[in-house]
N, C-alpha and C. Protein backbone atom coordinates (compact mmCIF):
# COMPACT_ATOMS: atom_id res chain seq x y z
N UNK A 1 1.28 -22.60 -5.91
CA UNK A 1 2.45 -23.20 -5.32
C UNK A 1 3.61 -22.22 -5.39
N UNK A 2 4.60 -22.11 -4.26
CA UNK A 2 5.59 -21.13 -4.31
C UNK A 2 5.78 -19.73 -3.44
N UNK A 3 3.83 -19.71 -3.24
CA UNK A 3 3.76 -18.31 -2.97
C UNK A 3 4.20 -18.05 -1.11
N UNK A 4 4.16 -16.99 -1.05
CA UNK A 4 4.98 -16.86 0.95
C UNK A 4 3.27 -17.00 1.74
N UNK A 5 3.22 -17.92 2.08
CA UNK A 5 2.09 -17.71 3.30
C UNK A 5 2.20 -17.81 4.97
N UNK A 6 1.43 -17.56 5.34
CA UNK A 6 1.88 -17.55 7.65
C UNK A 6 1.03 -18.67 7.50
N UNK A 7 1.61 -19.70 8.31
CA UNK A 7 1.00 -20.38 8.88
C UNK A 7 1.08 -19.35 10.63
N UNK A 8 0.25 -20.33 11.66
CA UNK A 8 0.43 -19.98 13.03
C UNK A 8 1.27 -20.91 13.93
N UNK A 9 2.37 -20.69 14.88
CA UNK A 9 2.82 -21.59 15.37
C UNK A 9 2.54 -21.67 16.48
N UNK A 10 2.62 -22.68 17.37
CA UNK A 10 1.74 -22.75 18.44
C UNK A 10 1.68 -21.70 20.03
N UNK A 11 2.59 -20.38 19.84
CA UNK A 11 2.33 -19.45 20.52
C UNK A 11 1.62 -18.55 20.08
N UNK A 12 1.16 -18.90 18.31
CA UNK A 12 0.29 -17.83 17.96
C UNK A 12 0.83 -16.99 17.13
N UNK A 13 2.00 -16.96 17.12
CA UNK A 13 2.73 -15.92 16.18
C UNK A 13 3.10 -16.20 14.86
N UNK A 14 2.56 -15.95 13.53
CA UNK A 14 2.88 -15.83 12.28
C UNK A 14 4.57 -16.45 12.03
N UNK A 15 4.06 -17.44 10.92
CA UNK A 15 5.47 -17.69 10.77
C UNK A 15 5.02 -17.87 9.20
N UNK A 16 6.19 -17.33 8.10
CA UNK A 16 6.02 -16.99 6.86
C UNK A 16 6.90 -18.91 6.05
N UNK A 17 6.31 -19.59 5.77
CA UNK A 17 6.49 -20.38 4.88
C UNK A 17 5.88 -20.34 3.70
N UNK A 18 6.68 -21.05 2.52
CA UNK A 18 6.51 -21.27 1.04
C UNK A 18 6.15 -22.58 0.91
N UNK A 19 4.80 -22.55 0.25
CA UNK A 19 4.17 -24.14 0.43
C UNK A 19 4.59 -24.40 -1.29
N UNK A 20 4.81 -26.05 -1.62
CA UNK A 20 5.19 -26.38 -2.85
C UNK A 20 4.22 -27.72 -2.83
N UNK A 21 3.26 -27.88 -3.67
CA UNK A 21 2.42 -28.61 -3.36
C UNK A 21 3.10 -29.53 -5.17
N UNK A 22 2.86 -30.64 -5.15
CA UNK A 22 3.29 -31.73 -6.02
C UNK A 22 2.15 -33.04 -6.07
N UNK A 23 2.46 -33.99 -6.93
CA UNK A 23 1.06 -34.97 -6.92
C UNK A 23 2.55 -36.17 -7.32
N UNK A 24 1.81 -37.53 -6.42
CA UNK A 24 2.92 -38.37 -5.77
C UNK A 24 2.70 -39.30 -7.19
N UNK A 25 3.38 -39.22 -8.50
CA UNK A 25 2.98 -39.70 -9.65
C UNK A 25 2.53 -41.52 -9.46
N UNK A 26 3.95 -42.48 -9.11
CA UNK A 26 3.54 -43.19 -8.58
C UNK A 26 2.09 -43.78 -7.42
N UNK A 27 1.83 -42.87 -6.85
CA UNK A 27 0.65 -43.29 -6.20
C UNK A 27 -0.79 -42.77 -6.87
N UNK A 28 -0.49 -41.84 -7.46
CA UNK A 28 -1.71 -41.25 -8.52
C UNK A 28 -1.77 -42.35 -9.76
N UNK A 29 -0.23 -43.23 -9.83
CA UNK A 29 -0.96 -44.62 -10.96
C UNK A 29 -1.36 -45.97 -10.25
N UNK A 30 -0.94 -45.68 -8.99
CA UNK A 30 -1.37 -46.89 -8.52
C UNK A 30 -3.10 -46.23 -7.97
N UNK A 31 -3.64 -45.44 -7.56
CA UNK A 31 -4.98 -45.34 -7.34
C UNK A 31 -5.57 -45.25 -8.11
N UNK A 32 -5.34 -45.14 -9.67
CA UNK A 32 -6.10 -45.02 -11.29
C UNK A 32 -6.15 -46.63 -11.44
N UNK A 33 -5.08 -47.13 -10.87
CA UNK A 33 -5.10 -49.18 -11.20
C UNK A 33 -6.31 -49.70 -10.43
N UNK A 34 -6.11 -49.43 -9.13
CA UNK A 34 -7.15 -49.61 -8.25
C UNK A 34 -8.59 -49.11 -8.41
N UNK A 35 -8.42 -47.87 -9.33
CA UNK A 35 -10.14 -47.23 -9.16
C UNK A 35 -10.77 -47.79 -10.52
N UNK A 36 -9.78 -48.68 -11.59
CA UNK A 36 -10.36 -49.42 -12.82
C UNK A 36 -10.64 -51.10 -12.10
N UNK A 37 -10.32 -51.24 -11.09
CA UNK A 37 -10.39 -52.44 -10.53
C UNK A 37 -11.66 -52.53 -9.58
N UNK A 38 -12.08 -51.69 -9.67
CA UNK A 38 -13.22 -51.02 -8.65
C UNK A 38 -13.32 -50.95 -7.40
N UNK A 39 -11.57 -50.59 -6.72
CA UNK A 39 -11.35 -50.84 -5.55
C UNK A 39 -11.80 -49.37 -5.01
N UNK A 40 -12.14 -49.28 -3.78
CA UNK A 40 -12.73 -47.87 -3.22
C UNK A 40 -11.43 -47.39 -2.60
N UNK A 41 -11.33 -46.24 -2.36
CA UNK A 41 -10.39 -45.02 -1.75
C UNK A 41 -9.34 -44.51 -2.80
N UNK A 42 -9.73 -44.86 -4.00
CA UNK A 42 -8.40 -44.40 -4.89
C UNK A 42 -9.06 -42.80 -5.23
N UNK A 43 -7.70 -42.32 -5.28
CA UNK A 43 -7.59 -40.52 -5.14
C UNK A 43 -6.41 -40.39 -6.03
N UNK A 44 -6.04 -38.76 -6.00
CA UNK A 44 -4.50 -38.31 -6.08
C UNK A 44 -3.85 -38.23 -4.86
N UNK A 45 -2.58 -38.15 -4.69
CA UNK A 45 -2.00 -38.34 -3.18
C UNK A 45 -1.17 -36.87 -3.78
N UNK A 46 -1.31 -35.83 -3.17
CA UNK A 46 -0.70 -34.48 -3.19
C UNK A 46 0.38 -34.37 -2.03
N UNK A 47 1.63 -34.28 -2.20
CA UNK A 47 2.30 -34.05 -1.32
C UNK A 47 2.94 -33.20 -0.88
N UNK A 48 2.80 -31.96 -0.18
CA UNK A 48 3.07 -30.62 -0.02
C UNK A 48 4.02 -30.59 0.65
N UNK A 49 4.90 -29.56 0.67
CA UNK A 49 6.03 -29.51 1.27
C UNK A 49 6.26 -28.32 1.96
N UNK A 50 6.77 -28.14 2.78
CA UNK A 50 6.18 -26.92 4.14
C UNK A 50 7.77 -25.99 4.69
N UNK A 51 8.30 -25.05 3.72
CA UNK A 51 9.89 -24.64 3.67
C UNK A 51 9.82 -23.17 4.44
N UNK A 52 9.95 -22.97 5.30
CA UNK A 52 10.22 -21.61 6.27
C UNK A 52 10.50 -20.69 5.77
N UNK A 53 10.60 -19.59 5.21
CA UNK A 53 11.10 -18.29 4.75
C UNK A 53 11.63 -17.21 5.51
N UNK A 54 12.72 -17.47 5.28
CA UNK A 54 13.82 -16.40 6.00
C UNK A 54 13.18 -14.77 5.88
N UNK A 55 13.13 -14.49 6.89
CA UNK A 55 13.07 -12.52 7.07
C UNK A 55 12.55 -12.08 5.97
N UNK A 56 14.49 -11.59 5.16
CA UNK A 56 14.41 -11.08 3.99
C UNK A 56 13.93 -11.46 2.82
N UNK A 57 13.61 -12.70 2.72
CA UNK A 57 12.71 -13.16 1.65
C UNK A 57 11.62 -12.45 1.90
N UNK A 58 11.13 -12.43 2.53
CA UNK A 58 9.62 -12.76 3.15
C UNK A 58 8.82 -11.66 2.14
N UNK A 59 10.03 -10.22 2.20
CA UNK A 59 9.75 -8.76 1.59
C UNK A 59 9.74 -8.58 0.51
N UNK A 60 10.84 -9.50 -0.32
CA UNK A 60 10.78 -9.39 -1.48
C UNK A 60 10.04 -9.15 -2.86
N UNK A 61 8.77 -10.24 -2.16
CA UNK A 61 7.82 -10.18 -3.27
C UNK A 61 6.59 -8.71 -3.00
N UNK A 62 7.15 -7.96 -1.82
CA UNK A 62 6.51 -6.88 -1.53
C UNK A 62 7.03 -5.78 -1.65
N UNK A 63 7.76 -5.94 -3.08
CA UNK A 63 8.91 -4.51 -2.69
C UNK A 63 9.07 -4.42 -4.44
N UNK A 64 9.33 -3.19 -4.95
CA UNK A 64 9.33 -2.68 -6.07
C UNK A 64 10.60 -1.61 -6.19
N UNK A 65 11.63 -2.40 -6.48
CA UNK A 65 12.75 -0.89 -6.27
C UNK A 65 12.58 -0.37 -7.93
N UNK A 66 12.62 1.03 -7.98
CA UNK A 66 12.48 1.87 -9.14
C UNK A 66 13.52 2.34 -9.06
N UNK A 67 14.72 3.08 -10.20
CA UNK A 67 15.57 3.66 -10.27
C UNK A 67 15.01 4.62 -11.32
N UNK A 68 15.36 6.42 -10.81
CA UNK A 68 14.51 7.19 -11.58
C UNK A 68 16.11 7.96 -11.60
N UNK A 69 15.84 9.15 -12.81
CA UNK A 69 17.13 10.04 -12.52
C UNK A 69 16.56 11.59 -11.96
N UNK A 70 17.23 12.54 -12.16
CA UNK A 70 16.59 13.65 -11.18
C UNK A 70 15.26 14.51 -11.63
N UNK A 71 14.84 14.08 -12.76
CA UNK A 71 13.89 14.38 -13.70
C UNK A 71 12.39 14.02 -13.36
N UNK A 72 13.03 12.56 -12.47
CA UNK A 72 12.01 11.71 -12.35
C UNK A 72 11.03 10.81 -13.04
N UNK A 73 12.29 10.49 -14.27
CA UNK A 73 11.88 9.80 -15.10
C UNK A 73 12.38 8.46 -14.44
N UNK A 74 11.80 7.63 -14.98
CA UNK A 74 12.00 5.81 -13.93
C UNK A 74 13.36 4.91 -15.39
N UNK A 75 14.00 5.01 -15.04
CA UNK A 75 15.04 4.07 -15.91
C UNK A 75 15.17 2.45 -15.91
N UNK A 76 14.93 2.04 -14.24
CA UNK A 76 14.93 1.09 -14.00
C UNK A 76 13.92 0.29 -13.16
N UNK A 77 13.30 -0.87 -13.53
CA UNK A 77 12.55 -1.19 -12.41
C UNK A 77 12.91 -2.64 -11.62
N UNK A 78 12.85 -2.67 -10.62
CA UNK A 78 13.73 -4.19 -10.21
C UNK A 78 12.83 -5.51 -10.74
N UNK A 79 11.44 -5.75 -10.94
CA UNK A 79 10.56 -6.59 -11.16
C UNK A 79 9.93 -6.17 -12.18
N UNK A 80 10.36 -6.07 -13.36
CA UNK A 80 9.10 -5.54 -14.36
C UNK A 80 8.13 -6.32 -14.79
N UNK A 81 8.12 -7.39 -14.46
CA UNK A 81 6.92 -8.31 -14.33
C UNK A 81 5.95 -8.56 -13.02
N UNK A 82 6.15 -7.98 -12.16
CA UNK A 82 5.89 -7.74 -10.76
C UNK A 82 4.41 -6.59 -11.02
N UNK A 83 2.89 -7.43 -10.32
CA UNK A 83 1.65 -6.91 -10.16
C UNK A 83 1.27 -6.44 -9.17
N UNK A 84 2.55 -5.67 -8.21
CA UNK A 84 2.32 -5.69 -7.02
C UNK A 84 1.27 -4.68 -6.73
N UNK A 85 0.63 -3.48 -7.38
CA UNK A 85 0.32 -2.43 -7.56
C UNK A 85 -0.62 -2.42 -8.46
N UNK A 86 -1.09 -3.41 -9.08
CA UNK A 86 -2.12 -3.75 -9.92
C UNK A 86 -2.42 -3.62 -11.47
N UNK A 87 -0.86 -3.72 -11.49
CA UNK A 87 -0.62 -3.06 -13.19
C UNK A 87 1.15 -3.52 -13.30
N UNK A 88 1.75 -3.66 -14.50
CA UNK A 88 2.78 -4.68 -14.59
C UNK A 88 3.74 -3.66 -14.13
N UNK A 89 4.77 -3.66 -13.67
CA UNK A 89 5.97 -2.78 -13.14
C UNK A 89 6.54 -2.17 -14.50
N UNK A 90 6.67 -3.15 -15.50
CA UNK A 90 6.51 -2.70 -16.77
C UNK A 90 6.41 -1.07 -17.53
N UNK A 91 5.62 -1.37 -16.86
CA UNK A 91 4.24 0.38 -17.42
C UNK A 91 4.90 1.38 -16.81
N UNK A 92 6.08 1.15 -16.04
CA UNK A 92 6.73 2.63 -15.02
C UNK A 92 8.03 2.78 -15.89
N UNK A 93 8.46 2.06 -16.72
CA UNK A 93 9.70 1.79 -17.21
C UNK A 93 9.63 3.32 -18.32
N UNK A 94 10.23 4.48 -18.35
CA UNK A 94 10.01 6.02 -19.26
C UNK A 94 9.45 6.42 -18.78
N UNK A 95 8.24 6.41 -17.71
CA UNK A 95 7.33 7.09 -17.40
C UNK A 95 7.86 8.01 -16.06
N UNK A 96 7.59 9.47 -15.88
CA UNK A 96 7.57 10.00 -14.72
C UNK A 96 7.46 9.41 -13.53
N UNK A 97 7.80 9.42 -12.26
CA UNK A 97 7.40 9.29 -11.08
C UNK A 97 6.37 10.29 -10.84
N UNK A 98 5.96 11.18 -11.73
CA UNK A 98 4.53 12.26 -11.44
C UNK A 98 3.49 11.94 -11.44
N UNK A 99 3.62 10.38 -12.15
CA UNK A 99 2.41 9.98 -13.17
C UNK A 99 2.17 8.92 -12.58
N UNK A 100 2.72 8.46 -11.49
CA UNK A 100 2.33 7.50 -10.84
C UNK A 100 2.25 7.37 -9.11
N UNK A 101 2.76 8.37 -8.83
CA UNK A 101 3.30 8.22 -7.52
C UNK A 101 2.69 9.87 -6.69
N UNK A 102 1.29 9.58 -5.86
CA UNK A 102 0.92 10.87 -5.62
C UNK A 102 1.34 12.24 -5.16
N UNK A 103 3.07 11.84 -4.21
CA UNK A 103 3.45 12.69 -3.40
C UNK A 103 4.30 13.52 -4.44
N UNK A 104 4.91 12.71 -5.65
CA UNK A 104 5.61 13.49 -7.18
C UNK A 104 4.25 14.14 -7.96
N UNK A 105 2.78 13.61 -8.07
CA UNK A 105 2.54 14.43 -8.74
C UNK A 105 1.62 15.71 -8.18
N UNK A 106 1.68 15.61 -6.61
CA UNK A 106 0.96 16.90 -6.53
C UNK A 106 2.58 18.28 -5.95
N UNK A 107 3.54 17.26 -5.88
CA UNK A 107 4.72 18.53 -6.34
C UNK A 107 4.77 18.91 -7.61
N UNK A 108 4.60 18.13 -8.48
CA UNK A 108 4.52 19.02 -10.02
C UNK A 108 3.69 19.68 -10.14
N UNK A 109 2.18 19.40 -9.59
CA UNK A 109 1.18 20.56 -10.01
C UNK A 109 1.59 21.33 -9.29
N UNK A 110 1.90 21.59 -7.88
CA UNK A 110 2.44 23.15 -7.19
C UNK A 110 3.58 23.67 -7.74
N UNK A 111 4.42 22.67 -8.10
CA UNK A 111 5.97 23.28 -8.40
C UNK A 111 6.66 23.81 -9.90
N UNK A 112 5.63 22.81 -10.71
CA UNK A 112 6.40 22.70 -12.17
C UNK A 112 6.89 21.59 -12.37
N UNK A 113 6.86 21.27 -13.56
CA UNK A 113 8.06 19.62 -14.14
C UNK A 113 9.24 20.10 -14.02
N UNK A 114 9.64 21.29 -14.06
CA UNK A 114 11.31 21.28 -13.97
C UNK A 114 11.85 21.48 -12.90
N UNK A 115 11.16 21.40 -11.63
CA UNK A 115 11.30 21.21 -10.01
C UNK A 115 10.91 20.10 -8.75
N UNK A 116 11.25 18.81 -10.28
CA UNK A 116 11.14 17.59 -9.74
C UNK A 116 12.63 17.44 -8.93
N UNK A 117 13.78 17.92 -9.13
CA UNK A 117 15.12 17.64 -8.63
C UNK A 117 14.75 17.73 -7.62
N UNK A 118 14.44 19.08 -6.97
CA UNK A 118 14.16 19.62 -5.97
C UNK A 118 13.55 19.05 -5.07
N UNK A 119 12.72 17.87 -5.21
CA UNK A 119 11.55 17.33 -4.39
C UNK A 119 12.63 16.10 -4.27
N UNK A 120 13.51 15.52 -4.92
CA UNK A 120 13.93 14.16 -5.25
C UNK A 120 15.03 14.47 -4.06
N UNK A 121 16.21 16.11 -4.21
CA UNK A 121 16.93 16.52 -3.24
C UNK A 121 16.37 16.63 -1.80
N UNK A 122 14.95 16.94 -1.48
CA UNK A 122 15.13 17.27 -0.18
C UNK A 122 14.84 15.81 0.45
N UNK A 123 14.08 15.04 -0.42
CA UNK A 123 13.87 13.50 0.40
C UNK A 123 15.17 12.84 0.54
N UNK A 124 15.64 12.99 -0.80
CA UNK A 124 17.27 12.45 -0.46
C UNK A 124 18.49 12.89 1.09
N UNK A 125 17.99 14.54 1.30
CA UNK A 125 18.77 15.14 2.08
C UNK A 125 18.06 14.51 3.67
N UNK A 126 16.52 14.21 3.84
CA UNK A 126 16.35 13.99 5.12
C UNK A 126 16.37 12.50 5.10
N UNK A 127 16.27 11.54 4.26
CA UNK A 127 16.92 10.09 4.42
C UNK A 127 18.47 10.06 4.95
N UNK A 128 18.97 11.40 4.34
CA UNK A 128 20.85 11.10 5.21
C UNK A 128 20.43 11.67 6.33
N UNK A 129 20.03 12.25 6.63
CA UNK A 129 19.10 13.20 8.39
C UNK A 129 18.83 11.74 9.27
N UNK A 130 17.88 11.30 8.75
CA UNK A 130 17.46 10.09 9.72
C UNK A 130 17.34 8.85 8.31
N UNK A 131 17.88 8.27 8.44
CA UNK A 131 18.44 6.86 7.46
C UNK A 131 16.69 6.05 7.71
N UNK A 132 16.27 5.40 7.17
CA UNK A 132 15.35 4.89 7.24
C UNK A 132 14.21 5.58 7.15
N UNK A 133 13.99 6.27 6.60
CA UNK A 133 12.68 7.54 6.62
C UNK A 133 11.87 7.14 5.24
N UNK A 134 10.75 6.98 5.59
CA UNK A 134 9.58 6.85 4.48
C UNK A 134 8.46 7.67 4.71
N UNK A 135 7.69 7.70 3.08
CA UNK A 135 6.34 8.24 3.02
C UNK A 135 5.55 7.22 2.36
N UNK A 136 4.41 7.41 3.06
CA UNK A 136 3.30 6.95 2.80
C UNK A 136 2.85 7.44 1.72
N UNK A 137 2.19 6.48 0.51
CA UNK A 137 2.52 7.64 -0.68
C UNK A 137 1.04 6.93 -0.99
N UNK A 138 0.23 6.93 -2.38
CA UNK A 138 -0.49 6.16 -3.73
C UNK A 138 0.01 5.83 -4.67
N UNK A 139 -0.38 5.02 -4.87
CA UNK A 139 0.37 4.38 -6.25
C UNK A 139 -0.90 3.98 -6.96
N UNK A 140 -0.73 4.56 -8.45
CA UNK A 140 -1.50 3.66 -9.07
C UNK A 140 -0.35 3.77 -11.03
N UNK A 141 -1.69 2.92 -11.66
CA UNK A 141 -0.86 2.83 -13.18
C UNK A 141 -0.71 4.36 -13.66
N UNK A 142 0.31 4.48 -14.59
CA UNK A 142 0.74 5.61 -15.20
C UNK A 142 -0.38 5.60 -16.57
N UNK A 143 -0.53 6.64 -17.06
CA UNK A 143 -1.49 6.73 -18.24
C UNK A 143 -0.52 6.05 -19.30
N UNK A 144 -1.28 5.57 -19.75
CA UNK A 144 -1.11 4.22 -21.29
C UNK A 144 -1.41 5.19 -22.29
N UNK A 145 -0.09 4.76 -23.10
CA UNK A 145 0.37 5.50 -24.63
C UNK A 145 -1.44 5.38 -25.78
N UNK A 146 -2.44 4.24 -24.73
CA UNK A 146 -3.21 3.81 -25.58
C UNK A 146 -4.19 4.82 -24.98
N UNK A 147 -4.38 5.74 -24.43
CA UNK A 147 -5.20 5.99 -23.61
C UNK A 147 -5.66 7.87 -24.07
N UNK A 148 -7.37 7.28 -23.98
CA UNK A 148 -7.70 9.22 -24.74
C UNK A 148 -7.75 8.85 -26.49
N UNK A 149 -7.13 7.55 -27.11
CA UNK A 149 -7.08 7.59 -28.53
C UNK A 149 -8.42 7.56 -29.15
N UNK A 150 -9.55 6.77 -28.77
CA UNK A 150 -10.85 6.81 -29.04
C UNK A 150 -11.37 8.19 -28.91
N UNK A 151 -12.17 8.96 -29.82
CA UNK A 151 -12.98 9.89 -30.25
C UNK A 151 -14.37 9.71 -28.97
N UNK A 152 -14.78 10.78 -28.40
CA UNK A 152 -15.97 10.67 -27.73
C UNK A 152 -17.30 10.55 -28.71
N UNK A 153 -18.20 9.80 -28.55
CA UNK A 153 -19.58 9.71 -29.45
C UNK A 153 -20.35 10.98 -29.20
N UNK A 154 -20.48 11.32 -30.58
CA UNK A 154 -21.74 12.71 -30.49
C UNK A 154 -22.74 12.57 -29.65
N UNK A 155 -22.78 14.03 -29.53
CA UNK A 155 -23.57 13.92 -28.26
C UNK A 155 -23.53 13.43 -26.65
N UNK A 156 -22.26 13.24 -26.45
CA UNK A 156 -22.09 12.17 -25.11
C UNK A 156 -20.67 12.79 -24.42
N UNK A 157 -21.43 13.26 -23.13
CA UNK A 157 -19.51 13.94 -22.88
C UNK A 157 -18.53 13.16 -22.21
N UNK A 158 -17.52 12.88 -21.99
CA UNK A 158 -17.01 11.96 -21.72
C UNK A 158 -16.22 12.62 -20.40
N UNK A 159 -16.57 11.46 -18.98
CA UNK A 159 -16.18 12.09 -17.60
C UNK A 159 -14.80 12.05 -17.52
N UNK A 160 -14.28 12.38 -16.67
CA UNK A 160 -12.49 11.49 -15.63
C UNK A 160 -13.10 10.43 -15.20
N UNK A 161 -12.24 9.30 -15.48
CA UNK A 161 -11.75 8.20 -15.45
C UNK A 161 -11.28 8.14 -14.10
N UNK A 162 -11.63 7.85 -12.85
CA UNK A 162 -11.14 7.87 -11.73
C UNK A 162 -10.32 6.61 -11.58
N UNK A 163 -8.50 6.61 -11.10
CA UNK A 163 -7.73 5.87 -11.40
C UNK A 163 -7.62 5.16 -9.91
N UNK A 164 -7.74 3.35 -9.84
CA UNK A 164 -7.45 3.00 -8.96
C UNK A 164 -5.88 3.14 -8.19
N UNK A 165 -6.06 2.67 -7.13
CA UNK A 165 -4.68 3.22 -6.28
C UNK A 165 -4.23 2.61 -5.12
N UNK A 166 -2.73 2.16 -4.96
CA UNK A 166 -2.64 1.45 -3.77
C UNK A 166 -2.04 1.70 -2.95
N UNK A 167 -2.29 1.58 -1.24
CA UNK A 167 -0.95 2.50 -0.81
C UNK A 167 0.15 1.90 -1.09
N UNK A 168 1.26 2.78 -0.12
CA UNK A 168 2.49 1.91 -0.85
C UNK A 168 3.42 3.06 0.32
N UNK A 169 4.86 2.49 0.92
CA UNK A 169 6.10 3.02 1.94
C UNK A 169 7.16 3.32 0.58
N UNK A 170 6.99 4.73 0.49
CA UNK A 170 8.25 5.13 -0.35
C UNK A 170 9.78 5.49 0.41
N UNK A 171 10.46 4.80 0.10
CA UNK A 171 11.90 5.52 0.40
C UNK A 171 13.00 5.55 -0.29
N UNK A 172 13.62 6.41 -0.33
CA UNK A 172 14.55 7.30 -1.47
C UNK A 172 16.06 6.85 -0.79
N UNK A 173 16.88 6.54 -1.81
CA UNK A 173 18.53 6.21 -1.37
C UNK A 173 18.94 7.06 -2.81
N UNK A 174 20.34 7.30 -2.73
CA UNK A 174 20.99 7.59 -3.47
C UNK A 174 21.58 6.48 -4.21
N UNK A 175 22.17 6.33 -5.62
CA UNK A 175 22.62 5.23 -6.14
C UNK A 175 23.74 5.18 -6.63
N UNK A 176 24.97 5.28 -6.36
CA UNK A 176 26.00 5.60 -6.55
C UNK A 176 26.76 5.34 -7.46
N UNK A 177 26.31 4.31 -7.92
CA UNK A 177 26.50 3.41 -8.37
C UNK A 177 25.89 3.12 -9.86
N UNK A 178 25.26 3.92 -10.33
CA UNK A 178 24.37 3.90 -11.67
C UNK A 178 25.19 3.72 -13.04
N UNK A 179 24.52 3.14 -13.85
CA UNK A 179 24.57 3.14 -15.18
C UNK A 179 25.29 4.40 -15.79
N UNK A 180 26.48 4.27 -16.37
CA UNK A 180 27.48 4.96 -16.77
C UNK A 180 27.40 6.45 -16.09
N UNK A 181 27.78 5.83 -14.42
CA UNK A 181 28.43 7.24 -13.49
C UNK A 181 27.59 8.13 -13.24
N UNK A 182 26.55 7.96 -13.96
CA UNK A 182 25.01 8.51 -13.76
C UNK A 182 24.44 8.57 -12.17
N UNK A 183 24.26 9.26 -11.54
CA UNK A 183 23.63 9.73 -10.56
C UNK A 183 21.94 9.37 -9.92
N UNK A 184 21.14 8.19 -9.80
CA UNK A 184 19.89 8.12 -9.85
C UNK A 184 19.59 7.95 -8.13
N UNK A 185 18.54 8.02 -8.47
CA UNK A 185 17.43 8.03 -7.15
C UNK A 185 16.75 6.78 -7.43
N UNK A 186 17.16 5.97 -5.83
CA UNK A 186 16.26 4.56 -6.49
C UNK A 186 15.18 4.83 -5.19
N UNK A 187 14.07 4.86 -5.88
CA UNK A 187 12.74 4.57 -4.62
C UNK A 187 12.05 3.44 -4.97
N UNK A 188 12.10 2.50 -3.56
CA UNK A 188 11.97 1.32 -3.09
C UNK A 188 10.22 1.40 -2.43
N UNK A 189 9.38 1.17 -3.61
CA UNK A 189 8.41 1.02 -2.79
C UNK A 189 7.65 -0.16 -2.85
N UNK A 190 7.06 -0.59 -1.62
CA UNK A 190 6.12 -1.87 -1.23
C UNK A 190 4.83 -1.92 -1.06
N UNK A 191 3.94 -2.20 -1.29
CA UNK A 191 2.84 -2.33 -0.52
C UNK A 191 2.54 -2.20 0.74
N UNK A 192 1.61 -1.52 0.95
CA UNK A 192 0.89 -1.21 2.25
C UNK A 192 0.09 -2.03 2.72
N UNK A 193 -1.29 -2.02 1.92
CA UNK A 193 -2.25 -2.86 1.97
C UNK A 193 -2.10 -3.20 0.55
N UNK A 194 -3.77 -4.22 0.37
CA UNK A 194 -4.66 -4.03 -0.68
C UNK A 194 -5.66 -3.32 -0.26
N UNK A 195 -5.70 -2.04 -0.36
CA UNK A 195 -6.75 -1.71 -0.33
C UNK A 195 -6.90 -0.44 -1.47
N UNK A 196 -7.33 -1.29 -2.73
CA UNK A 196 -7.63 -0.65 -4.09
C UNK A 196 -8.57 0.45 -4.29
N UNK A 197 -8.92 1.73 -3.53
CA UNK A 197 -9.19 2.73 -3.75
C UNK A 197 -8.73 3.55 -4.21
N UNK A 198 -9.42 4.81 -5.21
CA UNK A 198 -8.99 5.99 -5.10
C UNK A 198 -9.34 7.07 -3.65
């Protein structure tokens, strides 16, 4: 209950409502009276309720804004309880944008960690070029503080761990506005699909 679904309206075209489904208490005690009385048709009476969702709602629950600083470390995440990506938003909160986000980490392997600015500046510079500009990026979880701690068993070599991954529309704004005058890069990314491959 709550969640955004399309119904179809009768030209066919997707229309995004929030269904709230409820159980009609009164009539769920009057069909428990009736079904001890051994009267036939007693049920629950569920009464759903059928609420339209405006545009900008619609995105919301498809959208992950990150606030990183030029380092590309993530400071902020807008949903840190948010599974949009298959792992809690949580888990990005200290962690690099290298470590999660494919188009940051195959600039670090060409560039270096200390030429993350650089990658953060030129997306920043062609978003003011053409305002609305995204990349198609991967996303998957960042490596866990828990992760590699287990010892491999003698004798047994232990492979890569191939990490699932989702796409995802990255785009970069400036934040002007940051946490004590601080300067960050917020990238706003959403889901593409589900489609959980590496």
């Amino acid at each position: 209950s709550g969640a955004v679904v399309h119904l179809l309206s009768e030209t066919g075209t997707q229309v995004p409502v929030r269904l709230n489904i409820k159980t009609d208490v009164e009539a769920a005690t009057a069909a428990a009276a009736a079904a001890v009385r051994g009267m036939t048709g007693a049920g629950t009476l569920y009464l759903v309720q059928v609420t339209k969702v405006p545009a900008e709602e619609m995105f919301v629950e498809k959208r992950l804004v990150l606030t990183a600083d030029f380092t590309g470390r993530v400071l902020a995440v807008s949903a840190p309880q948010s599974t949009l990506f298959g792992f809690p938003g949580s888990e990005l909160l200290g962690s690099c944008l290298a470590d999660s986000v494919d188009l940051f980490a195959d600039w670090r392997e060409r560039s270096g960690e200390g030429q993350m600015q650089m990658l953060l500046l030129a997306l920043l510079d062609k978003e003011q070029e053409m305002p609305g500009t995204s990349w198609r990026v991967r996303v998957h979880a960042p490596p866990s503080a828990h992760e590699g701690e287990l010892p491999p068993l003698p004798g047994h070599v232990r492979t890569a761990k191939a990490k699932l991954s989702c796409s995802a529309c990255l785009q970069v704004e400036l934040d002007e506005d940051g946490d004590g005058g601080a300067i960050a890069d917020s990238s706003a990314m959403g889901a593409l699909g589900d489609d959980s491959n590496n």
